[in-house]
Protein backbone atom coordinates (compact mmCIF):
# COMPACT_ATOMS: atom_id res chain seq x y z
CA UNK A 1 247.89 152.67 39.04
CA UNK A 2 244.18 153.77 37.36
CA UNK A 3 242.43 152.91 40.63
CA UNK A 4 245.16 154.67 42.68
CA UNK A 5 244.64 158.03 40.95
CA UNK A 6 240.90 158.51 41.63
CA UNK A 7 239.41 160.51 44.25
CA UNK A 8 236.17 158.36 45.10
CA UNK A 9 233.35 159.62 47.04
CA UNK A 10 230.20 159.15 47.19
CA UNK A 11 227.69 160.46 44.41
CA UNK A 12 224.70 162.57 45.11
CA UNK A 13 221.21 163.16 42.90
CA UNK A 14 220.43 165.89 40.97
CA UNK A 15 220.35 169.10 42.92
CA UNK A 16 217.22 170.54 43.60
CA UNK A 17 217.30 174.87 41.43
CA UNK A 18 215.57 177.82 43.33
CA UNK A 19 215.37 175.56 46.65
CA UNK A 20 215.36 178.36 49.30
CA UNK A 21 217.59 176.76 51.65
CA UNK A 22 220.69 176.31 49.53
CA UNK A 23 220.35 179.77 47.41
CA UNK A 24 219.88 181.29 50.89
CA UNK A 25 223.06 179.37 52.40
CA UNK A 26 224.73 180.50 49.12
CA UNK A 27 224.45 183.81 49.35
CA UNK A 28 225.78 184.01 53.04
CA UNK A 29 229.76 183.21 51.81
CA UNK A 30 229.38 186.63 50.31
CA UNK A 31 228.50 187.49 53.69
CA UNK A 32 231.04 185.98 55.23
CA UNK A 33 234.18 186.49 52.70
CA UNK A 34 233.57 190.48 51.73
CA UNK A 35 234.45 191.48 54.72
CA UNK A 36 238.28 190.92 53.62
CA UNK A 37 237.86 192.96 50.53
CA UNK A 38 236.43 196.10 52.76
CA UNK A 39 237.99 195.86 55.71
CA UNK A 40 241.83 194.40 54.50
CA UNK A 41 242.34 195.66 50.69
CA UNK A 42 239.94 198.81 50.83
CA UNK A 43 239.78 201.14 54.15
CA UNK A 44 241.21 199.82 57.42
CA UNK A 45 244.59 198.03 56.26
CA UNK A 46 246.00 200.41 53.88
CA UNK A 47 245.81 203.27 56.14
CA UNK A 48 247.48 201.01 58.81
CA UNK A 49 250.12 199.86 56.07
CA UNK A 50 250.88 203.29 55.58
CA UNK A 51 251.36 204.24 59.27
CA UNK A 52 253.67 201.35 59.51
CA UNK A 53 255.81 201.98 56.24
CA UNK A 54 255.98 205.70 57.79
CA UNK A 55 257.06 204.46 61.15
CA UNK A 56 259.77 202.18 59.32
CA UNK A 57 261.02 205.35 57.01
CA UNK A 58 259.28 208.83 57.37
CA UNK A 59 260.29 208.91 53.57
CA UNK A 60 258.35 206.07 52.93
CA UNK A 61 261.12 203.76 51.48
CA UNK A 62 261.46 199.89 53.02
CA UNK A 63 263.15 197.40 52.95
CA UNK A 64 261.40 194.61 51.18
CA UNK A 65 263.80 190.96 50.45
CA UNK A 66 267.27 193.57 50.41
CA UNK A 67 265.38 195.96 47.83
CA UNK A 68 264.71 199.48 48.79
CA UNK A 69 260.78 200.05 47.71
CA UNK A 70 258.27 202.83 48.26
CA UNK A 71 255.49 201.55 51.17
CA UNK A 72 252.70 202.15 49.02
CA UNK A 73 254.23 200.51 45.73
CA UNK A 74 255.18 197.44 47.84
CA UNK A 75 251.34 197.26 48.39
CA UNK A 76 250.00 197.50 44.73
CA UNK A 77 252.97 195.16 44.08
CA UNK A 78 251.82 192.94 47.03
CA UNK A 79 248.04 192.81 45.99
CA UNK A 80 249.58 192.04 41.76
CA UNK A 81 251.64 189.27 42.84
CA UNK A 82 248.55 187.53 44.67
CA UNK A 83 246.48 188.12 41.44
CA UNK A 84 249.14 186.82 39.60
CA UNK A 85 249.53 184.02 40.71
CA UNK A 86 245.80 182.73 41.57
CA UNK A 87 245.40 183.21 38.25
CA UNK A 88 247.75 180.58 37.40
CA UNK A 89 247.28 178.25 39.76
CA UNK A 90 243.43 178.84 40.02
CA UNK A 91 242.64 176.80 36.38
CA UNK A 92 244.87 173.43 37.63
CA UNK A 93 242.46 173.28 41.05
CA UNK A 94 239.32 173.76 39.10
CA UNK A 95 239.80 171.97 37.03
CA UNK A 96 240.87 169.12 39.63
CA UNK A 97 237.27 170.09 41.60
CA UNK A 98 235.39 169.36 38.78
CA UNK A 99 237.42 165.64 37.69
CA UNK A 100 237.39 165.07 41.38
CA UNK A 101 234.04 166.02 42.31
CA UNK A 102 235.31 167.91 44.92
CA UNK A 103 234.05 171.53 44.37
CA UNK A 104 232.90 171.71 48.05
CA UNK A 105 236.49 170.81 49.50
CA UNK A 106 238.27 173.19 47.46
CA UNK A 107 235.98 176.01 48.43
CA UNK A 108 236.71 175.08 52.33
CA UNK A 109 240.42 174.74 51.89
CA UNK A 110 240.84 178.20 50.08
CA UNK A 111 238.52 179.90 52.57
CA UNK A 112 240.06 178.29 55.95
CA UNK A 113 243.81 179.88 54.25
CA UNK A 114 242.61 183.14 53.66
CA UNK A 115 240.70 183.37 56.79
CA UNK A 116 243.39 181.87 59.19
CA UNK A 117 246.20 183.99 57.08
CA UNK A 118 243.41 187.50 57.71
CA UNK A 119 243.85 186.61 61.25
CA UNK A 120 247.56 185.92 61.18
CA UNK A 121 247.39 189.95 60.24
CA UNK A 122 246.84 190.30 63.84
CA UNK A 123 250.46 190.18 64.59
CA UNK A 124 251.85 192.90 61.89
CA UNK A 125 253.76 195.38 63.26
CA UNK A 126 256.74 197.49 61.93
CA UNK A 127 259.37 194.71 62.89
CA UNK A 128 257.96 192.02 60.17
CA UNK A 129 257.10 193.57 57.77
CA UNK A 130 258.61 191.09 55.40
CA UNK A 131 256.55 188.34 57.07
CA UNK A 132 253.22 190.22 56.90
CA UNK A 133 253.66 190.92 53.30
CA UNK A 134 253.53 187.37 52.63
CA UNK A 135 250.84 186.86 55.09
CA UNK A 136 248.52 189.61 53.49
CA UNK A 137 249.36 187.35 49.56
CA UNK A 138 248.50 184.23 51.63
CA UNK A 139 245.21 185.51 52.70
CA UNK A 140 244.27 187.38 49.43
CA UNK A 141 245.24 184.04 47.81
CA UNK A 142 242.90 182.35 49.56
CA UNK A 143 240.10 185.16 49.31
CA UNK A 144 240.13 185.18 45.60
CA UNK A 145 240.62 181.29 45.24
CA UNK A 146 237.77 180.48 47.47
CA UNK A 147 235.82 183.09 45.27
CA UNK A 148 236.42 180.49 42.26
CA UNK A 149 234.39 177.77 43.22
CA UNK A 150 232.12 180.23 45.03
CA UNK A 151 230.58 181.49 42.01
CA UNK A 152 230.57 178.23 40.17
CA UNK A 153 227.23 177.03 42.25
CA UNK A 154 225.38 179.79 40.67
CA UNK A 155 224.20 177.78 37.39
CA UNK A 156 224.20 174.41 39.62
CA UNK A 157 221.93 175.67 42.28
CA UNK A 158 219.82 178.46 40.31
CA UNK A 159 217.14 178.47 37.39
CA UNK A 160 218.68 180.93 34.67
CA UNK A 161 215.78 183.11 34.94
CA UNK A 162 217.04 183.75 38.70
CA UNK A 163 220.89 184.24 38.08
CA UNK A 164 220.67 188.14 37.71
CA UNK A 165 218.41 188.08 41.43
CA UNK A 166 220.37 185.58 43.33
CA UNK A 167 223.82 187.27 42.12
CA UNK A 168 222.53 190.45 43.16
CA UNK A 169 221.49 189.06 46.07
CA UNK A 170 224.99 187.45 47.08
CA UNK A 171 226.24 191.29 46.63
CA UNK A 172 223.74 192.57 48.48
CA UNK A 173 224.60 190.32 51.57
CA UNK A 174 228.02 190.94 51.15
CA UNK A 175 228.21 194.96 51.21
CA UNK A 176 225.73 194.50 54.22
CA UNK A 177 227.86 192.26 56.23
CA UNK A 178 231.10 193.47 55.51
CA UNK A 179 229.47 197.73 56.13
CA UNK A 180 228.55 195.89 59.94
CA UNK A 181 231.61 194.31 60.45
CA UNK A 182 233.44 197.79 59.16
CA UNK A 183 231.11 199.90 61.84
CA UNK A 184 232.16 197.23 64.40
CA UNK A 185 235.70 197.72 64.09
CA UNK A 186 235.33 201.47 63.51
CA UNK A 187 233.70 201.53 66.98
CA UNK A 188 236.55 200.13 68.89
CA UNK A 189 239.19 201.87 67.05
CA UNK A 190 237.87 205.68 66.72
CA UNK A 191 234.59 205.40 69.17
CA UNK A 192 236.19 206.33 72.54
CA UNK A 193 237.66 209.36 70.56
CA UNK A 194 234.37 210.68 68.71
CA UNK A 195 233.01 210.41 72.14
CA UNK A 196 235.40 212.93 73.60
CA UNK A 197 238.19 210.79 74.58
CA UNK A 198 242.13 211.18 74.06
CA UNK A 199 243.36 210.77 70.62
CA UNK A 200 245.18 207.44 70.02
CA UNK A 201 242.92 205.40 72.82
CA UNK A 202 240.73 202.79 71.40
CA UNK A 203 238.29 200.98 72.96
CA UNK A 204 238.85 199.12 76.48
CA UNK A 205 241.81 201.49 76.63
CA UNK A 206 243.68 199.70 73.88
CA UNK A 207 245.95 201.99 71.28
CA UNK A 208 244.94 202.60 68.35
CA UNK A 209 247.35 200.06 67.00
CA UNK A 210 246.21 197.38 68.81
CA UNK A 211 242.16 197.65 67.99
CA UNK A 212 243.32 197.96 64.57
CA UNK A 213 245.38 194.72 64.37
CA UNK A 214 242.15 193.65 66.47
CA UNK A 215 240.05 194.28 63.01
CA UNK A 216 241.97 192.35 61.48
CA UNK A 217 241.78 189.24 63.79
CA UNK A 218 237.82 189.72 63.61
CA UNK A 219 237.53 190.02 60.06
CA UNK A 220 239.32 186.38 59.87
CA UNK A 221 236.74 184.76 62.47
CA UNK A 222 233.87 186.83 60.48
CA UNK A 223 234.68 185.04 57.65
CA UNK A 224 235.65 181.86 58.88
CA UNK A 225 232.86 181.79 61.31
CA UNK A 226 229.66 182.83 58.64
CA UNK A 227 231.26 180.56 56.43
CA UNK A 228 229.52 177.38 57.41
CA UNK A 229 226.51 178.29 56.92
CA UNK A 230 226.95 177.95 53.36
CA UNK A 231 229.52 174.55 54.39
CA UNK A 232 226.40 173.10 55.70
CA UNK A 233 223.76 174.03 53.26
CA UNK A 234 225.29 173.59 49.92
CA UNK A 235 225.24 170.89 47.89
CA UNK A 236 227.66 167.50 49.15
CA UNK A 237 230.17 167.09 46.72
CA UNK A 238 229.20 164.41 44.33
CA UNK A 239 232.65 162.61 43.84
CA UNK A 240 233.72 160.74 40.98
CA UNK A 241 232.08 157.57 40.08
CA UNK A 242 234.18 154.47 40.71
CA UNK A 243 233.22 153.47 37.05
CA UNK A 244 234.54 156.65 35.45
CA UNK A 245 237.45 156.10 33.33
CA UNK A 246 240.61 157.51 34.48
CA UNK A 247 243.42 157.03 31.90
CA UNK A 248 246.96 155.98 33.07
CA UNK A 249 248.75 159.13 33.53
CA UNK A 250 246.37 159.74 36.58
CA UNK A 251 243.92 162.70 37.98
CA UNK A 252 247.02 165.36 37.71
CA UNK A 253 247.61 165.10 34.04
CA UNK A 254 243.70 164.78 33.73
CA UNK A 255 243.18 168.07 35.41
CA UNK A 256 245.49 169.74 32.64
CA UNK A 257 243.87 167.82 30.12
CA UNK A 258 240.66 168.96 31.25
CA UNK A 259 241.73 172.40 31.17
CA UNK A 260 242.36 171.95 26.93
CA UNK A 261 238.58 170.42 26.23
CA UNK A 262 237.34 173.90 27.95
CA UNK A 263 239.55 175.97 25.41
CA UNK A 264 237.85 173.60 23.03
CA UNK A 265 234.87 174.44 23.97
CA UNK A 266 235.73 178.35 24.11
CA UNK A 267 236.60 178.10 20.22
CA UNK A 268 233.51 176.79 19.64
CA UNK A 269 231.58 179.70 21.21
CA UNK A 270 232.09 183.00 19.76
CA UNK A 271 229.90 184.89 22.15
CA UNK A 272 231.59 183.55 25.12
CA UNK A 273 234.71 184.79 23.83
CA UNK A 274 233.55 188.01 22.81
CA UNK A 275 231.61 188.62 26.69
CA UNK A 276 235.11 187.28 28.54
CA UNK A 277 237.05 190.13 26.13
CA UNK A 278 234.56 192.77 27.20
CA UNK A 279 234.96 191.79 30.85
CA UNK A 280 238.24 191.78 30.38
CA UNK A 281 238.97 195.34 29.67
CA UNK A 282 235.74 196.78 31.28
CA UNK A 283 236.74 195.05 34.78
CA UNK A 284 240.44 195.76 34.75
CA UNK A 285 239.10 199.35 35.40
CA UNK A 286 236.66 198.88 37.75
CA UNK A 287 238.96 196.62 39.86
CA UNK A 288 242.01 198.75 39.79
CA UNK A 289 239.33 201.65 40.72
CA UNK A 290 238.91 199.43 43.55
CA UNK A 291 242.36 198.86 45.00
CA UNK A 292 243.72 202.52 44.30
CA UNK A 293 240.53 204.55 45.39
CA UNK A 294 242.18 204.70 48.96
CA UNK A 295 245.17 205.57 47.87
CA UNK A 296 244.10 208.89 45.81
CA UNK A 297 242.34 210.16 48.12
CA UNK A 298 245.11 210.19 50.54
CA UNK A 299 247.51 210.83 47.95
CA UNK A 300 245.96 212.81 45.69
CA UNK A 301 242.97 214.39 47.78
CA UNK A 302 245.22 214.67 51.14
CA UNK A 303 241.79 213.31 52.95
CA UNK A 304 242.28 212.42 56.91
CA UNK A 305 241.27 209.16 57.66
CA UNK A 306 238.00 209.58 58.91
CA UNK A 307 236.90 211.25 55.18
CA UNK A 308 238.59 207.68 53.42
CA UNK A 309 236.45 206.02 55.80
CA UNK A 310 233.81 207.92 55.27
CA UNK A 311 233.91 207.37 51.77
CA UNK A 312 234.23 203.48 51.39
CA UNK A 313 231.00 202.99 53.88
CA UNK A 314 229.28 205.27 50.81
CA UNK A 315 230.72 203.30 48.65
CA UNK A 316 229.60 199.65 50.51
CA UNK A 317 226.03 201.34 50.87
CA UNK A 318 225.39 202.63 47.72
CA UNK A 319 226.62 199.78 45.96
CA UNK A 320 223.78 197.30 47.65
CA UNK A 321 220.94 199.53 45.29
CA UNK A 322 223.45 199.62 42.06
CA UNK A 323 223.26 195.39 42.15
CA UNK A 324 219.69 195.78 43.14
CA UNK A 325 218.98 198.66 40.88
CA UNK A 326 220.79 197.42 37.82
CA UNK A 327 219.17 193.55 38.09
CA UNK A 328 215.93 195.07 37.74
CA UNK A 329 216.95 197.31 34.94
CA UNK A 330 218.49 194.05 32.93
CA UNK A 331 214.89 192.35 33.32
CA UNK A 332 213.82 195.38 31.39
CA UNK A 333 216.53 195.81 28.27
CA UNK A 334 218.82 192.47 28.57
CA UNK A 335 222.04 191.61 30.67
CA UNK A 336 224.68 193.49 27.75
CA UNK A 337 222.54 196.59 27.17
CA UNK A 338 222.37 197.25 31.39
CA UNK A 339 226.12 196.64 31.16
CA UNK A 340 226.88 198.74 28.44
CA UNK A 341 224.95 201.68 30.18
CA UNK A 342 226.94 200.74 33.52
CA UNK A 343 230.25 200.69 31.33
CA UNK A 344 229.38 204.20 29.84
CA UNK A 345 228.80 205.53 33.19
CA UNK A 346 232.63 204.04 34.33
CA UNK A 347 234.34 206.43 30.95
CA UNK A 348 232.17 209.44 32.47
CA UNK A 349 233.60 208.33 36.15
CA UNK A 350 237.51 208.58 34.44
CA UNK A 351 237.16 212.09 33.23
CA UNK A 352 235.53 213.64 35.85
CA UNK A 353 238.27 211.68 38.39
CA UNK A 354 240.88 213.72 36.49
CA UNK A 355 239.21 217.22 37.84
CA UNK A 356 237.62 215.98 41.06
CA UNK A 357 238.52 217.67 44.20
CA UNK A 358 237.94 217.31 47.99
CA UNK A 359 234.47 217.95 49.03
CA UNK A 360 231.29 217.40 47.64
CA UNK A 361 232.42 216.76 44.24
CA UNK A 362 234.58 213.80 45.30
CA UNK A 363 231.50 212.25 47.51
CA UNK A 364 229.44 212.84 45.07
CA UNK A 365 231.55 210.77 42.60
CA UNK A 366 231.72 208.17 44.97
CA UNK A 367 228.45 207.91 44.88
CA UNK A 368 228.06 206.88 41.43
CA UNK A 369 231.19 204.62 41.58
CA UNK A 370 229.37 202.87 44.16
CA UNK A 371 226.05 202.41 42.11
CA UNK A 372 227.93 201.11 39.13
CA UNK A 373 230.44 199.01 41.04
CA UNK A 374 227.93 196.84 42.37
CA UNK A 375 226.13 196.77 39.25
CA UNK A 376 229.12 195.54 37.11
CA UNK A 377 230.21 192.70 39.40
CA UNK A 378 226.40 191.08 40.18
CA UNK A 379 225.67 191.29 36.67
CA UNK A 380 228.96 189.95 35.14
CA UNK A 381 228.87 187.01 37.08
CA UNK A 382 225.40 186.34 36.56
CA UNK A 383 225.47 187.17 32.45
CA UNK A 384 228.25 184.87 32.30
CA UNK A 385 226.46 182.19 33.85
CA UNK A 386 224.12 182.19 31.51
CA UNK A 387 226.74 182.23 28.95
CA UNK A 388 228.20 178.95 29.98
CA UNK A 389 226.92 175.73 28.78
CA UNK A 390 223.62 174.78 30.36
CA UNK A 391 223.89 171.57 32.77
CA UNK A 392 227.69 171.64 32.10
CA UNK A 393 229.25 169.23 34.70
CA UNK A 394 232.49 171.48 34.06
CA UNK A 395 230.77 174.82 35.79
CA UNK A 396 233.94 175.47 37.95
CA UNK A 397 236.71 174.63 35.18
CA UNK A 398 234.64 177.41 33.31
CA UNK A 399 234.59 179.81 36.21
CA UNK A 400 238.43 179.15 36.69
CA UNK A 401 238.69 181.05 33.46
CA UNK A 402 236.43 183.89 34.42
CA UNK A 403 238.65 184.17 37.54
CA UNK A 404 241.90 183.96 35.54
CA UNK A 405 240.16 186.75 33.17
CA UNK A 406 239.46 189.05 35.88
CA UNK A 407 242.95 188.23 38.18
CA UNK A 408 244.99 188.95 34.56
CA UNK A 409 243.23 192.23 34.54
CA UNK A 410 243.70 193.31 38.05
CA UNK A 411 247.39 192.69 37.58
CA UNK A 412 247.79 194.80 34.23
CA UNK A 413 245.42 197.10 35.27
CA UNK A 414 247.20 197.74 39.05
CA UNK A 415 250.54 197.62 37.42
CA UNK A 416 249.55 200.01 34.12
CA UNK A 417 248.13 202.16 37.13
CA UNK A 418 251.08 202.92 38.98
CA UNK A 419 253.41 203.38 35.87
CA UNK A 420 251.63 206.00 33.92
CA UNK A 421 251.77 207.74 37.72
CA UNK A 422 254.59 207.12 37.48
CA UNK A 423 256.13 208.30 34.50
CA UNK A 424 253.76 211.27 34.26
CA UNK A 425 253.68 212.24 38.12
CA UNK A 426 250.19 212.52 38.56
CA UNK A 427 247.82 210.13 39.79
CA UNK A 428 244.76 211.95 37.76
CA UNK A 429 246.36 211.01 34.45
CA UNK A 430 246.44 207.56 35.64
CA UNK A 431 242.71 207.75 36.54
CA UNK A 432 242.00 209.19 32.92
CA UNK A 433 243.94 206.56 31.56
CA UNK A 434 241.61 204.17 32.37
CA UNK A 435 239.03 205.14 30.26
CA UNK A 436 240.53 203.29 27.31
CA UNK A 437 239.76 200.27 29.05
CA UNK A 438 235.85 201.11 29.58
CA UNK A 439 235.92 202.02 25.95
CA UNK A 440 237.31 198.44 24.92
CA UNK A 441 235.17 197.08 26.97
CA UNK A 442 231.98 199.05 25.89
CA UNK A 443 233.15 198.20 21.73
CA UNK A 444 232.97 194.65 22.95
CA UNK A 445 229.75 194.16 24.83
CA UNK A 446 227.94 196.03 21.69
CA UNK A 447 229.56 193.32 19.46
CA UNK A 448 226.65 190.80 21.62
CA UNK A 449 224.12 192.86 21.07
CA UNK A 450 220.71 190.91 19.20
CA UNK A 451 222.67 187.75 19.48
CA UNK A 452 221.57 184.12 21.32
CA UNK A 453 223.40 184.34 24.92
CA UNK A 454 224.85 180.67 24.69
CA UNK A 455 226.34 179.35 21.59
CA UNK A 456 225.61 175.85 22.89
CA UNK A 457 222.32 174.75 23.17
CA UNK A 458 221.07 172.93 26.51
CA UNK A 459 219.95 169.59 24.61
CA UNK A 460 223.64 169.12 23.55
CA UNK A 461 225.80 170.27 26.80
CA UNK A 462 229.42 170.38 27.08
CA UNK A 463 231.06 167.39 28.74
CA UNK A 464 234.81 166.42 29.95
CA UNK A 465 235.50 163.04 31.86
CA UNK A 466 233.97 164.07 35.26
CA UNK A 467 231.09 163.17 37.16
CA UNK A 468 227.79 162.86 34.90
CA UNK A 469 225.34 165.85 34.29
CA UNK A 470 222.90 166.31 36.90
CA UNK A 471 220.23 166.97 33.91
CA UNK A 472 220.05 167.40 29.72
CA UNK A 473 216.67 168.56 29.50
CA UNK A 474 216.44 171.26 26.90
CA UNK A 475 215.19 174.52 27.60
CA UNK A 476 214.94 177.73 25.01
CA UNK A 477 218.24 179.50 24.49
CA UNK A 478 218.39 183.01 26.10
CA UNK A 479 218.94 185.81 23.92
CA UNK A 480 220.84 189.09 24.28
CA UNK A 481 218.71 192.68 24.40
């Protein structure tokens, strides 16, 4: 029954840190996979979404499963339920990776479902709606899955000095591929028009419907497509050792049990704790900034499309020099005290949202949301990399709690969102209302401050059953500025 329940494969060396072929490959899934958070959650599919849910009911009320729901609330509820339930899922199949040795796989599996359910988009029109609401959860599913075991190779295939570049880096690749894949698709829907042309004629003489359900098709074989780069150039997976023990009750039951050592572990590392609180509250802002930003401005703003548009290229653009700008800064004054200053910036970016107005006030704020958006998410992911347990063999199960972290938050966040709108009927209170998460955030990352980064020292790593560590030689602690 033991031998039955392991997942043998065969078992590679140590990987080779800062080798330019695999950090390069590495970076290009952020090429390849943020194309679905710009061109499917941010600009081009909630403006179709709403021109379908309008075509359905000019009041805006569907039919969703026999329950009457507002179009745009059916998104934000759409976008929760996928958080929600990565986030629960996400920790069993991490965990799994790491007992299996199977990181590699995992990453394919969850890529291949959100790209082939991006492309599935290509058939959503206003007579399945129902079907293309589960569609869009399968293929954000799979985006923020795949992201799991994504980010998990950082500390495997990077020196710690390098996290803050090669994170940065990964963003960097990612706003630039997904801002060329966005002008693409912008060209065949709108360039015939800007050229002079009849409104409502795409490119090749296609409607305007069809080039945008066209996006969508292309944004699944961008991703799928750019994807093996880093399927070829990353590290094999290792697989588990045919003389690893495997207790009786089998790999499933391990993968749970697995789960428990990490929380364990997490006791035993105060700072770790304290950094996934911060991110906690500081990112369930910045994310449900994110997924709403559309959404006021049409709302709230009553900006055409083209201005929206407009707006998230700024926002792709500018964000490339905030995870540039801000890695540079964290050389300078440490990982917590660049994120502090980003977080402080975010409370300033909730009060003046409350007054902002269309024009250059609103771009203007865009601008900044941009610089501090990328700065938040390359240096999050890099700080907590360096947070983690040094040659840890457990790097995804650890990651599968940053996920769950930041999926948790997206869902309160999204769903605190659109009840204070709710209840209050303005959209601007719900925008100041965030600021209470920044300051949360902000009371936590100050709480790091002078502090060692990792409460467990490389010469003594954390271990689960699993394949061995790749390496235990020490190296001195990082410290917090």
């Amino acid at each position: 029954m033991a031998a039955s329940a392991t997942l043998p494969g065969p078992v590679a060396g140590p990987v080779e840190k800062d080798n330019k072929r695999i950090t390069t490959g590495w970076t290009f899934y952020d090429w390849a996979n943020s194309v679905y958070p710009l061109v499917i959650t941010s600009s081009i599919f909630p403006i179709y979404w709403g021109s379908i849910t309008k075509a359905i009911n000019p009041t805006d009320e569907v039919d969703f499963l026999g329950f009457q729901v507002p179009g745009s609330s059916l998104l934000t509820y759409a976008i929760s339920f996928s958080f929600l339930l990565i986030a629960l899922v996400s920790p069993f199949l991490t965990s799994l990776a790491d007992y299996s040795g199977r990181k590699k796989l995992f990453l394919q599996i969850f890529c291949y479902l959100g790209a082939l359910s991006c492309a599935g988009l290509y058939f959503f029109t206003k007579d399945n709606l129902t079907l293309s609401t589960f569609i869009f959860i399968a293929a954000t599913v799979g985006f923020s899955g795949s992201i799991v075991f994504y980010n998990s190779y950082l500390p495997e295939i990077s020196s710690e000095e390098k996290f803050d570049s090669l994170s940065a880096r990964g963003f960097s690749m990612g706003y630039i591929g997904s801002v060329l894949l966005l002008v693409i698709c912008l060209g065949i829907i709108m360039g015939p028009h800007l050229a002079g042309g009849p409104e409502g004629v795409a490119l090749f003489g296609m409607s305007t419907g069809q080039a945008t359900r066209l996006s969508f098709l292309l944004t699944g074989v961008w991703w799928i497509g750019f994807a093996q780069i880093p399927f070829f150039t990353l590290p094999p997976d290792t697989g588990r050792p045919a003389d690893a023990p495997v207790s009786e009750d089998g790999w499933l039951l391990n993968g749970f049990r697995e789960l428990g050592k990490v929380w364990e572990q997490l006791k035993q590392q105060p700072n770790l704790k304290r950094f996934l609180l911060a991110y906690f509250t500081y990112n369930m802002g910045v994310q449900t900034v994110m997924y709403v930003a559309t959404i006021f401005g049409d709302k709230v703003l009553h900006l055409d499309s083209t201005s929206l548009i407009t707006t998230i290229l700024l926002l792709q653009v500018v964000g490339i020099l905030g995870a540039w700008l801000f890695a540079k800064i964290s050389e300078r004054i440490g990982n917590t005290r660049a994120l502090s200053w980003a977080v402080f910036i975010w409370m300033l970016i909730c009060i003046a949202g409350y007054y902002v107005q269309a024009g250059w006030s609103f771009y203007a704020l865009a601008g900044v949301i941009g610089l501090t958006m990328g700065a938040v998410q390359s240096l999050s992911r890099s700080t907590y990399s360096k947070i983690i347990p040094e040659n840890t063999v457990n790097a995804a199960a650890y990651f599968s709690f940053f996920d769950v972290v930041e999926k948790l938050g997206i869902v309160i966040g999204t769903l605190s969102f659109g009840l204070i709108g709710q209840i209050t009927g303005s959209m601007r209170n719900s925008i100041l209302s965030l600021i209470v998460f920044f300051i949360f955030g902000l009371g936590f990352l100050l709480t790091l401050r002078g502090k060692k980064l990792r409460d467990v020292p490389a010469t003594n790593p954390a271990t689960f059953p699993g394949p061995p560590a790749a390496s235990s030689a020490a190296s001195t602690p990082s410290t917090l500025k």
